[in-house]
Protein backbone atom coordinates (compact mmCIF):
# COMPACT_ATOMS: atom_id res chain seq x y z
CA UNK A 1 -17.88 40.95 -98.30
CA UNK A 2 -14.96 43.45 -98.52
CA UNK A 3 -12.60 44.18 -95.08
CA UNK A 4 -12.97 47.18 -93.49
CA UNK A 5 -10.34 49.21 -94.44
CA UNK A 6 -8.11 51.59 -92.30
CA UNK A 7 -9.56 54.89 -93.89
CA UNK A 8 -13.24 53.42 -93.34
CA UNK A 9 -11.97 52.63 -89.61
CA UNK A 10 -10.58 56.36 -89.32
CA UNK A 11 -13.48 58.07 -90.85
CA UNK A 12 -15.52 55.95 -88.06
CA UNK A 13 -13.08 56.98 -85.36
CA UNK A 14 -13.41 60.82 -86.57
CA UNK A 15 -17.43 60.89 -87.00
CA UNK A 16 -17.38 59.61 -83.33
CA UNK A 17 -14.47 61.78 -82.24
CA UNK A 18 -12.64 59.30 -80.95
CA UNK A 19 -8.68 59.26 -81.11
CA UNK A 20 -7.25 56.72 -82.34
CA UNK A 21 -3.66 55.85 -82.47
CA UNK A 22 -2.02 54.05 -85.91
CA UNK A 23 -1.70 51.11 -84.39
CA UNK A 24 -5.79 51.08 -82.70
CA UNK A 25 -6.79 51.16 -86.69
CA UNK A 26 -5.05 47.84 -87.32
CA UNK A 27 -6.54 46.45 -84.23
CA UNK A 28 -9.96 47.43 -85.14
CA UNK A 29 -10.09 47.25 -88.35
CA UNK A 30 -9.48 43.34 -87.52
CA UNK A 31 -12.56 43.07 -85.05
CA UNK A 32 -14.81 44.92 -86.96
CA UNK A 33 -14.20 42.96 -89.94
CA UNK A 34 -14.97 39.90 -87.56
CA UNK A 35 -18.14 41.61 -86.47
CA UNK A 36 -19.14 42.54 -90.50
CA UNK A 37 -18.70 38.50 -91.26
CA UNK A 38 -20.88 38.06 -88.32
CA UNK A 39 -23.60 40.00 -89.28
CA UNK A 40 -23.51 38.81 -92.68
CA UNK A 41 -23.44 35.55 -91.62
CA UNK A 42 -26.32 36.09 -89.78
CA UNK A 43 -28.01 37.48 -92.49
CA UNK A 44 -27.38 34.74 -94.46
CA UNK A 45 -29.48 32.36 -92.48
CA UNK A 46 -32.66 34.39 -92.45
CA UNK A 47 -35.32 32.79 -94.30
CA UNK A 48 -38.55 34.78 -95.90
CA UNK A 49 -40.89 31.87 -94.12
CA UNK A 50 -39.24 32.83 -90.64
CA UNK A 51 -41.44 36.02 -89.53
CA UNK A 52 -39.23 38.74 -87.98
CA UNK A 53 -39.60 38.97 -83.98
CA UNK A 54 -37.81 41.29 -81.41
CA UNK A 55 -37.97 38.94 -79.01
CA UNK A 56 -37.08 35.14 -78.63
CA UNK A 57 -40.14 34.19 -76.50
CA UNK A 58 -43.70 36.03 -76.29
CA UNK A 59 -43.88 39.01 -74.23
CA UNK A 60 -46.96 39.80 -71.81
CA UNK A 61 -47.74 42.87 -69.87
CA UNK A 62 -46.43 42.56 -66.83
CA UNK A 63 -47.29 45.98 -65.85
CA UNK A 64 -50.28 46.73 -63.07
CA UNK A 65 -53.13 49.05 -63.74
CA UNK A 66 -52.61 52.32 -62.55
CA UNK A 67 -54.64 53.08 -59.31
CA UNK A 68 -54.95 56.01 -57.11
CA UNK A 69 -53.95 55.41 -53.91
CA UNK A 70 -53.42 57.50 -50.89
CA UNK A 71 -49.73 59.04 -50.59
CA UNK A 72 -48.03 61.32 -48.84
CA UNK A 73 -48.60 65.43 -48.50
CA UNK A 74 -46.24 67.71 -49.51
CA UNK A 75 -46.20 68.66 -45.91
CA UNK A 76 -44.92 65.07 -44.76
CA UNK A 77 -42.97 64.35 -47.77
CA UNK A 78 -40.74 67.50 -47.23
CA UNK A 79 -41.10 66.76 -43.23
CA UNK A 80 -37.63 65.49 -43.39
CA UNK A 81 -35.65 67.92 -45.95
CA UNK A 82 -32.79 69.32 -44.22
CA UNK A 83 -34.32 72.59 -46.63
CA UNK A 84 -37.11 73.37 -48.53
CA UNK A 85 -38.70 75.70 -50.50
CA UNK A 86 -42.23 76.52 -52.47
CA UNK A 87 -43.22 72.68 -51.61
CA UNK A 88 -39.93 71.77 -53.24
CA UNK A 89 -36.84 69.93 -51.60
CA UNK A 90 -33.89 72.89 -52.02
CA UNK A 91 -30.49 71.89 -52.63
CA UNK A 92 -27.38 73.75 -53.47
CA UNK A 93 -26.41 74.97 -56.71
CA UNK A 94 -23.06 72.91 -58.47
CA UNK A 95 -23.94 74.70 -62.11
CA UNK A 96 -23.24 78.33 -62.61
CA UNK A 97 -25.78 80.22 -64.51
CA UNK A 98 -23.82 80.46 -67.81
CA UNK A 99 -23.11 76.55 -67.61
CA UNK A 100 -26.34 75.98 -68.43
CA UNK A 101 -27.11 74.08 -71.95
């Protein structure tokens, strides 16, 4: 496999608008060419008998089933708001209007 070169590292650097000084290019070009021969390496091992698995071990649901239980009214979950509004906790504004995206 080929190194990474300085112009792949810059185009990299520019596609995730990051800036980079001269020197940061020779840095990482070296580590990602270290993570490149890792991956290939990696890749090199994988057999076509060995099925392909996210996981290590088996997963199992560890989740509960959902049941309705009793909770609290709006009343006595806004009980101790400092404000509230239209069954809703209100809290100050820190966006202006035209902030908004």
């Amino acid at each position: 496999m080929a190194a990474i070169s300085r112009e792949e590292v810059a185009h990299l650097a520019r596609l995730s608008r990051l800036a980079v000084t001269e020197e940061e290019l020779d840095t990482f070009a070296g580590q990602l060419d270290v993570i490149l021969q890792a991956v290939a390496q990696v890749g090199e091992v994988a057999a076509a008998d060995i099925p392909p698995t996210s996981h290590s071990v088996p997963l199992t649901n560890v989740f509960r089933d959902d049941v309705v239980t009793p909770c609290l009214t709006p009343q006595e979950a806004l009980s101790g708001a400092p404000d509230a509004q239209e069954q809703r906790f209100r809290v100050p504004r820190i966006l202006d209007e035209d902030v908004a995206s």
